[in-house]
C-alpha atoms as a PDB file:
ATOM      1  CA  UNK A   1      15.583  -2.825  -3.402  1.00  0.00           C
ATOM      2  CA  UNK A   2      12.011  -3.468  -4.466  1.00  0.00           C
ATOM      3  CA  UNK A   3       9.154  -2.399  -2.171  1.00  0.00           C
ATOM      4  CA  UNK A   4       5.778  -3.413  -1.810  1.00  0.00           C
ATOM      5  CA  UNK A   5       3.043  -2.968   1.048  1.00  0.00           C
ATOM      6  CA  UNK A   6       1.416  -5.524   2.838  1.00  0.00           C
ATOM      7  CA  UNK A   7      -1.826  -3.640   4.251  1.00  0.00           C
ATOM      8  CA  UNK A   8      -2.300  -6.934   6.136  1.00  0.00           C
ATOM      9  CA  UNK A   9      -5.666  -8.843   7.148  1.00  0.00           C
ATOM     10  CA  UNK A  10      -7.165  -6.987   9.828  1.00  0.00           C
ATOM     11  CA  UNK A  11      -6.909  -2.913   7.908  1.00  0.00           C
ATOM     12  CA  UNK A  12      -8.356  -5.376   4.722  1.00  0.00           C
ATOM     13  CA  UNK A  13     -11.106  -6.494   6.706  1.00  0.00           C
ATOM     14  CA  UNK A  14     -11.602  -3.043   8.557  1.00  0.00           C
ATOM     15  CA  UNK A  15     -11.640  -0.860   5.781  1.00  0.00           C
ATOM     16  CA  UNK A  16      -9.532  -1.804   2.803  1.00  0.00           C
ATOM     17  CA  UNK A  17     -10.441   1.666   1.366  1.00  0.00           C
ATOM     18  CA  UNK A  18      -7.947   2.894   3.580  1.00  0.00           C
ATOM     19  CA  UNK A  19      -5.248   0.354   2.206  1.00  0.00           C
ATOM     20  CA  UNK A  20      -5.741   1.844  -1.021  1.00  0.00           C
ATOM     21  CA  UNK A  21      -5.599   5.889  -0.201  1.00  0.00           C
ATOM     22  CA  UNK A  22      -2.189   4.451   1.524  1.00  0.00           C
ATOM     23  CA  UNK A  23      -0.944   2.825  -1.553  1.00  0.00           C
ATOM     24  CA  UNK A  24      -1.712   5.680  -3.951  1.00  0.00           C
ATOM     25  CA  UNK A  25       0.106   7.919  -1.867  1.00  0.00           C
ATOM     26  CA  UNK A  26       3.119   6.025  -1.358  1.00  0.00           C
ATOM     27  CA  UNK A  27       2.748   5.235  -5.433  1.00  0.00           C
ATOM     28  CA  UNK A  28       2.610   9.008  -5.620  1.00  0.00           C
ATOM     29  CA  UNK A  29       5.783   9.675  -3.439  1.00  0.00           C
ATOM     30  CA  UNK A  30       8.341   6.448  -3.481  1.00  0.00           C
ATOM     31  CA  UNK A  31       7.309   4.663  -7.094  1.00  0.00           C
ATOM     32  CA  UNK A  32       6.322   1.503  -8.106  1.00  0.00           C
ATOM     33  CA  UNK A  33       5.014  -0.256  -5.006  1.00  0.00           C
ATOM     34  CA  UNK A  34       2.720  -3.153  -5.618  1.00  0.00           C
ATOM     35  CA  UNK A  35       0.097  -3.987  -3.050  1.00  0.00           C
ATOM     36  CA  UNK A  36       0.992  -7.603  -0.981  1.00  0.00           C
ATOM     37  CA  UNK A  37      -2.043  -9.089  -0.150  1.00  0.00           C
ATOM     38  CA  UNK A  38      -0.736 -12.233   1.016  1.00  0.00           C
ATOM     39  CA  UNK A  39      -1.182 -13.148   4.529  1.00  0.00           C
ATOM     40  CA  UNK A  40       2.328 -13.145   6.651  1.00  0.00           C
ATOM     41  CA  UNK A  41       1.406 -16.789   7.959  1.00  0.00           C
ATOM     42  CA  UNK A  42       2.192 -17.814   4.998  1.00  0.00           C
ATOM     43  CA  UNK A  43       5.226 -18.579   2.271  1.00  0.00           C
ATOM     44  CA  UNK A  44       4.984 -14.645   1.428  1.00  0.00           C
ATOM     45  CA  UNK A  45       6.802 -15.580  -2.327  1.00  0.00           C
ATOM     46  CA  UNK A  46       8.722 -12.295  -2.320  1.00  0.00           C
ATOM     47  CA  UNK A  47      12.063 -12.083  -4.190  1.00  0.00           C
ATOM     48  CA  UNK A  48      15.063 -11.948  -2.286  1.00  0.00           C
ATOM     49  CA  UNK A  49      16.258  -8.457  -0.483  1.00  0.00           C
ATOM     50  CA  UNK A  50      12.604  -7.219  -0.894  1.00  0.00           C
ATOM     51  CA  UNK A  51      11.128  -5.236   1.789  1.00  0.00           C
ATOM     52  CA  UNK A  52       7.942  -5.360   3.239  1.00  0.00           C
ATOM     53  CA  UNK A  53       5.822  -1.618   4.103  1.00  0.00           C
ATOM     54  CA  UNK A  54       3.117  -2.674   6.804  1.00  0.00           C
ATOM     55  CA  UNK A  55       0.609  -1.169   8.537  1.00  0.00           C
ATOM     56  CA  UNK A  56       0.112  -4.593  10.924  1.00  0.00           C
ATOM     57  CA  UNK A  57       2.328  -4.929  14.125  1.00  0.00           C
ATOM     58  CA  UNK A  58       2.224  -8.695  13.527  1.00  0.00           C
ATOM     59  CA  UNK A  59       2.990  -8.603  10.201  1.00  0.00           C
ATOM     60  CA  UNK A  60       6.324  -6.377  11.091  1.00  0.00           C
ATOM     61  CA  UNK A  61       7.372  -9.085  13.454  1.00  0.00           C
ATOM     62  CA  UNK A  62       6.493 -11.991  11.261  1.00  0.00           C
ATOM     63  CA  UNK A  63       7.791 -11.064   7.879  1.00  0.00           C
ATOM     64  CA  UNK A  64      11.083  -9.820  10.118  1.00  0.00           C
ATOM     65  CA  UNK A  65      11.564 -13.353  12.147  1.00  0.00           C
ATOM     66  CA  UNK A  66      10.230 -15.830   9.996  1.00  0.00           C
ATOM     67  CA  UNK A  67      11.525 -14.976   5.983  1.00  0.00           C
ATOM     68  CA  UNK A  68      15.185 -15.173   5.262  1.00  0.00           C
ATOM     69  CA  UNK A  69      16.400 -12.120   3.267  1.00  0.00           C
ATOM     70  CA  UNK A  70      13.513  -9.967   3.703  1.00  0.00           C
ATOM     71  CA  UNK A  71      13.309  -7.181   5.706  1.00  0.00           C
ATOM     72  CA  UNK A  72      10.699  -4.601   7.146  1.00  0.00           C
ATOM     73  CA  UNK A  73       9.554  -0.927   7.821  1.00  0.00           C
ATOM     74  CA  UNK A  74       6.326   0.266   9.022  1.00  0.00           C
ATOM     75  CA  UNK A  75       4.425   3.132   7.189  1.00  0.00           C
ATOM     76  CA  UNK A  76       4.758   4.848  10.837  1.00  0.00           C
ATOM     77  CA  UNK A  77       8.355   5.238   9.679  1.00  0.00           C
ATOM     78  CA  UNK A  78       7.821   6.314   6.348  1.00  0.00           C
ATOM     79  CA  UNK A  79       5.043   8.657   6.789  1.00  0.00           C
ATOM     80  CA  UNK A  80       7.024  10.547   9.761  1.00  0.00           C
ATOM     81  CA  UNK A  81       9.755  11.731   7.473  1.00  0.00           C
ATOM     82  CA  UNK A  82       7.634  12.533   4.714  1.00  0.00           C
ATOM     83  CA  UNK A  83       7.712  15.678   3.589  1.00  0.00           C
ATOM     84  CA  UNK A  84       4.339  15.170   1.394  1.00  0.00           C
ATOM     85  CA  UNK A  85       1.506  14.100   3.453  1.00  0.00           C
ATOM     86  CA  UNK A  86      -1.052  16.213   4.709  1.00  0.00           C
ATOM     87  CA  UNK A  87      -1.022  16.098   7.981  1.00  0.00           C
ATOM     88  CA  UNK A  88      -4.599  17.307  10.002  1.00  0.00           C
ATOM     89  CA  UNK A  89      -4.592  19.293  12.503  1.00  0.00           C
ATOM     90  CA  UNK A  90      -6.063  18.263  15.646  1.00  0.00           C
ATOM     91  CA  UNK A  91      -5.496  21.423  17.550  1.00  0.00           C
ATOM     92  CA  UNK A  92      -3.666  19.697  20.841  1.00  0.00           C
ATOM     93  CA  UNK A  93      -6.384  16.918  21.411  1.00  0.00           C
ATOM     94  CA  UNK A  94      -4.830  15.373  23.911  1.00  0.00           C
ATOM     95  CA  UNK A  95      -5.020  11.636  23.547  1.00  0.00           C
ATOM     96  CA  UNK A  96      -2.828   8.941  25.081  1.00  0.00           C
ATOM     97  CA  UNK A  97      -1.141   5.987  23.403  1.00  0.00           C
ATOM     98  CA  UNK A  98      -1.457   2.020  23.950  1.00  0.00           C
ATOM     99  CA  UNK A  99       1.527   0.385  22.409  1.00  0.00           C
ATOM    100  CA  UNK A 100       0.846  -3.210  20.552  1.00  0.00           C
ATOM    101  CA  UNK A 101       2.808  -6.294  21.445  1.00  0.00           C
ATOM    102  CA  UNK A 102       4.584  -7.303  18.251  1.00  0.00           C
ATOM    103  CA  UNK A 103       6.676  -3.823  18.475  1.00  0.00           C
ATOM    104  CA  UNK A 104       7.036  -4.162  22.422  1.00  0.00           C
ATOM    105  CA  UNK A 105      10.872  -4.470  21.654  1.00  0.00           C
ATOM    106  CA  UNK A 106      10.973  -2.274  18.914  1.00  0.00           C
ATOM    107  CA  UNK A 107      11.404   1.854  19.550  1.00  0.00           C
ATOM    108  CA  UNK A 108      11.771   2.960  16.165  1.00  0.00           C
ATOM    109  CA  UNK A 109       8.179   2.161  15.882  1.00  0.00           C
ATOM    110  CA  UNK A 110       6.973   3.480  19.248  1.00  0.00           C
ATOM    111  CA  UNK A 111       9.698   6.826  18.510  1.00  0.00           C
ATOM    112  CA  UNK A 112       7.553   7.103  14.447  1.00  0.00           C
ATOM    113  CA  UNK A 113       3.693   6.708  16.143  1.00  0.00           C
ATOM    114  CA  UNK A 114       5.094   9.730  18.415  1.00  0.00           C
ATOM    115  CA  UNK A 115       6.496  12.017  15.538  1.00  0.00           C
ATOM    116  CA  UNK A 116       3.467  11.171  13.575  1.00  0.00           C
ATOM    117  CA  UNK A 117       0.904  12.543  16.727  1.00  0.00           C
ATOM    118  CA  UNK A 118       2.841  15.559  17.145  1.00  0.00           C
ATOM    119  CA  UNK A 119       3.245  16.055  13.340  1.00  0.00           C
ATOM    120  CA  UNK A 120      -0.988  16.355  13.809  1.00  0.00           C
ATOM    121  CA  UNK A 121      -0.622  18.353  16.730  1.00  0.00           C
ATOM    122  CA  UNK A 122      -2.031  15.920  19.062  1.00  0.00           C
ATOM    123  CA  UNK A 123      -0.664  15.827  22.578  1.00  0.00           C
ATOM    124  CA  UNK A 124       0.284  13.438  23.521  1.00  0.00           C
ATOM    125  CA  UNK A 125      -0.459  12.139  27.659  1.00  0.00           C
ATOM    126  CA  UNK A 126       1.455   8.736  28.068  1.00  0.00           C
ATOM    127  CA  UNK A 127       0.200   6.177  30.072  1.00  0.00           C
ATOM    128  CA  UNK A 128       3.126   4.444  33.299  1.00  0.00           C
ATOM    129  CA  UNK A 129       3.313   1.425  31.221  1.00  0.00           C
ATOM    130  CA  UNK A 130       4.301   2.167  27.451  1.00  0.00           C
ATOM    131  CA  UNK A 131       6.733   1.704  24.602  1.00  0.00           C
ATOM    132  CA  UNK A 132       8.670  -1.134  25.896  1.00  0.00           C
ATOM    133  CA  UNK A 133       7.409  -1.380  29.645  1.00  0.00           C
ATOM    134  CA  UNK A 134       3.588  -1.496  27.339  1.00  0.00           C
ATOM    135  CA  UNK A 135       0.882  -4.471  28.758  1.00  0.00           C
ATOM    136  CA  UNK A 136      -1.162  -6.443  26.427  1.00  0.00           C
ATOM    137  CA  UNK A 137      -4.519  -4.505  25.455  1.00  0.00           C
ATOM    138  CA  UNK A 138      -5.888  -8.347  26.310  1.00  0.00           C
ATOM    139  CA  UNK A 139      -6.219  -9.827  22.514  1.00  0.00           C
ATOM    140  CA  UNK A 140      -3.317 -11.753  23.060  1.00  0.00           C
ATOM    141  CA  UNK A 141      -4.982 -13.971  25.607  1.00  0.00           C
ATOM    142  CA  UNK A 142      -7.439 -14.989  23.296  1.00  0.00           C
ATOM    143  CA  UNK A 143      -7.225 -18.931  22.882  1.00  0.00           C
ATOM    144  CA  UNK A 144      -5.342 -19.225  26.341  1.00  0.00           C
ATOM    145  CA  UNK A 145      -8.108 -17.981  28.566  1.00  0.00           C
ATOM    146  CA  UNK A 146     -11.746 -18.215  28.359  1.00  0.00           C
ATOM    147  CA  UNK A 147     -13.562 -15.041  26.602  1.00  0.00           C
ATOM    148  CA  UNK A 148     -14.566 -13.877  30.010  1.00  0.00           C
ATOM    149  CA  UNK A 149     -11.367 -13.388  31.257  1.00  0.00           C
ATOM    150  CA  UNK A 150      -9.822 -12.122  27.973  1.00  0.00           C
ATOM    151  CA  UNK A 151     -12.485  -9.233  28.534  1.00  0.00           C
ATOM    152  CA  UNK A 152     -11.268  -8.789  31.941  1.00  0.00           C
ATOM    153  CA  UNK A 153      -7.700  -8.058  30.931  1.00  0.00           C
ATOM    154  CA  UNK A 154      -9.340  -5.987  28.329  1.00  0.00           C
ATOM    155  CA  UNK A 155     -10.611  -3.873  31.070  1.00  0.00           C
ATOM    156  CA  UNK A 156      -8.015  -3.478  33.036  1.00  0.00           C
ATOM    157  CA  UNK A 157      -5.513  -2.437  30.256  1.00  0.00           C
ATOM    158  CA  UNK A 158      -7.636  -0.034  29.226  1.00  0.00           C
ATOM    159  CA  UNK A 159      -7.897   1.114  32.860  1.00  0.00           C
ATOM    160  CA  UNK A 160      -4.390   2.031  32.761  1.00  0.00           C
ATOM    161  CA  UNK A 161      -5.464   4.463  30.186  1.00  0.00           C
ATOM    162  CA  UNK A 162      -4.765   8.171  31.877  1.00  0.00           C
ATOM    163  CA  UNK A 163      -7.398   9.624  28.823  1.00  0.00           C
ATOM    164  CA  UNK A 164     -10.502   8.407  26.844  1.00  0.00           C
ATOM    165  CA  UNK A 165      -8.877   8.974  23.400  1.00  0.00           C
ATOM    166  CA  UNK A 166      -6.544   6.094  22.980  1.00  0.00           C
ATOM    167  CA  UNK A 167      -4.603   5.966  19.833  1.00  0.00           C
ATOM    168  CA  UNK A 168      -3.902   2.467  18.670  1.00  0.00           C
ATOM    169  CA  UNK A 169      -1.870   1.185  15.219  1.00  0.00           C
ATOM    170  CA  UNK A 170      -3.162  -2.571  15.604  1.00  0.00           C
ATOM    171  CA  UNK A 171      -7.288  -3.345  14.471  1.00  0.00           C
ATOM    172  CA  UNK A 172      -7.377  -5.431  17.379  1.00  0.00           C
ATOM    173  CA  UNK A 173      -6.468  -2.689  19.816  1.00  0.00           C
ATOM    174  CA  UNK A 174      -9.588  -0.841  18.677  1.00  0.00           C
ATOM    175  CA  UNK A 175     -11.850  -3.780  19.759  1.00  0.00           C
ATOM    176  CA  UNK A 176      -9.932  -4.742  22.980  1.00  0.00           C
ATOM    177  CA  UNK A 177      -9.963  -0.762  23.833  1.00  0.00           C
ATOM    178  CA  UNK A 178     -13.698  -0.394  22.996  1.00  0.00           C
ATOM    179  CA  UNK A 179     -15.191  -3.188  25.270  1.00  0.00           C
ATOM    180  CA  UNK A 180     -12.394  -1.917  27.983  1.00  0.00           C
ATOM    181  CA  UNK A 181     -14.597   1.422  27.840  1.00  0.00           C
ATOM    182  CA  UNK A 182     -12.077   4.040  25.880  1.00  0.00           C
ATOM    183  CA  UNK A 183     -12.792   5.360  22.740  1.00  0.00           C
ATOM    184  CA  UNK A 184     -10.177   4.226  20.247  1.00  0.00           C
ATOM    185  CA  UNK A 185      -7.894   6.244  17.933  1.00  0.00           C
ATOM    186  CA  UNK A 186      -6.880   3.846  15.265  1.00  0.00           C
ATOM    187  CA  UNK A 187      -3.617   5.834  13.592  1.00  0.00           C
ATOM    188  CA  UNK A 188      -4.780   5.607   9.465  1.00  0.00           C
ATOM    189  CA  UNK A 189      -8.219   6.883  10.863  1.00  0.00           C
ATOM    190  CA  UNK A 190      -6.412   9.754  12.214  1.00  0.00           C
ATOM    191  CA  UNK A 191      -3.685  10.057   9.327  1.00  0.00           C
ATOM    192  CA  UNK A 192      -6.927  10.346   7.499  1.00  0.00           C
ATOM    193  CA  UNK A 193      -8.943  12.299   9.112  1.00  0.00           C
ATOM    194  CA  UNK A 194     -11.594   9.426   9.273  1.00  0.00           C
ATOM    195  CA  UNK A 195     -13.790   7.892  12.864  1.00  0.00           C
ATOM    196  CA  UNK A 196     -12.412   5.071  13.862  1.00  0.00           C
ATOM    197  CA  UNK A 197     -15.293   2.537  13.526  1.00  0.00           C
ATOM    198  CA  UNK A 198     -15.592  -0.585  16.068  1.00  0.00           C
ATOM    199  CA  UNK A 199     -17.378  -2.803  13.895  1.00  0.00           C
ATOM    200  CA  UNK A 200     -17.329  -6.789  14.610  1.00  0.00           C
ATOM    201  CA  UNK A 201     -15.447  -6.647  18.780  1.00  0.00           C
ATOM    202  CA  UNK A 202     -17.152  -9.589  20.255  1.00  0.00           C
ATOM    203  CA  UNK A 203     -13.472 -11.959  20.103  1.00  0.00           C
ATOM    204  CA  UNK A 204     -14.942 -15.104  19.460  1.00  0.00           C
ATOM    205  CA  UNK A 205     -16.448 -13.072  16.291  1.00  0.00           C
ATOM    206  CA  UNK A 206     -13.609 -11.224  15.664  1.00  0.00           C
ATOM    207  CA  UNK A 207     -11.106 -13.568  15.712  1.00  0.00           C
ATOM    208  CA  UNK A 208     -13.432 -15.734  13.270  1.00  0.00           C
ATOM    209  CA  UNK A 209     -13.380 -12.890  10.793  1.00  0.00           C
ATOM    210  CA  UNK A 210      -9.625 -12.901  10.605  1.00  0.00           C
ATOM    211  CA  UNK A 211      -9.225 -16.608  10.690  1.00  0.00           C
ATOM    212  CA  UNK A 212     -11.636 -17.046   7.824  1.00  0.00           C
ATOM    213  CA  UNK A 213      -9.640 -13.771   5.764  1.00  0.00           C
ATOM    214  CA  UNK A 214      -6.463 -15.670   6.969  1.00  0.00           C
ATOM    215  CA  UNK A 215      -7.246 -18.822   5.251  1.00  0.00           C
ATOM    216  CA  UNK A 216      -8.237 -17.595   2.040  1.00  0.00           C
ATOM    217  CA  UNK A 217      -5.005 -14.912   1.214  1.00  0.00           C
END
């Protein structure tokens, strides 16, 4: 079966250094993986039987539903059984977890973000609404409701929050988090031992930014 990981468009436009420290490693520890940088919105031209390694809850959804004969697993998965990677320490932090959409129906990613904490000695406090019971961090309401009231569910996601740490594994979490007041955890930053920056979290901006990387890969 032939592997290759799709970083996807929002870790490329975050920090695509990141993308590559995860593709040397998993060069390093499962072969010959190429680098997919071609957005899951469109015809992804992968060979039959090939599976996709992402980092993007969308892109797990999308390359599952919409390709015929290729399938999917997150690096969440593949980084919780590994017996190589480094795992920091963060001495029993205690942070709490927002689950993202796309994997609402999906455990095996919301049981691998779990391992992967506690593999970092993080503990974890979860929130009443997670895994699959999980609400929107907000993003999703962007281009259905006006920006005002996107914020607004923003806030009162993030409200649900029972600490200020929130770990996230979607870029858009981190900005929906940040204007909801937490401070977010994005899971490569912490995999990495790296701050999680905000950068561009205005959504009209944001969403811009990811149309416009969209459009050209």
């Amino acid at each position: 079966m032939k592997q290759v990981y799709a970083p996807g468009c929002a870790l490329m436009i975050y920090k695509p250094e990141l993308a590559k420290k995860v593709l040397v490693f998993l060069n390093e520890n499962l072969g010959d993986i190429h680098e997919h940088l071609i957005c899951c919105r469109h015809e992804p031209n992968l060979e039959s039987g090939a599976q996709v390694i992402n980092t993007c809850a969308g892109c797990d959804r999308r390359y599952g539903e919409l390709y015929d004969e290729i399938s999917t697993i997150s690096l969440w998965e593949i980084l919780a059984e590994s017996k190589a990677f480094p795992f920091p320490d963060y001495d029993g932090l205690e942070m709490t977890i927002h689950d993202a959409c796309p994997t609402r129906t999906k455990t095996r990613i919301h049981s691998a973000i779990r391992k992967l904490l506690e593999r970092m000695n993080i503990k974890i406090i979860e929130s009443q609404n997670t895994r699959t019971k999980a609400t929107c961090c907000g993003d999703s309401f962007y281009g259905i409701l006006p920006v005002d009231l996107v914020k607004e569910q923003m806030k009162k996601r993030s409200d649900e929050m029972p600490c200020d740490n929130v770990v996230v594994y979607c870029v858009s979490c981190i900005k929906a988090m940040h204007i909801g007041g937490k401070k977010p955890r994005y899971i490569v930053d912490l995999l990495l031992r790296e701050e999680t920056e905000i950068g561009t979290f205005e959504p009209d901006a944001w969403h811009n930014e990811l149309q416009r990387f969209i459009e050209e890969h």
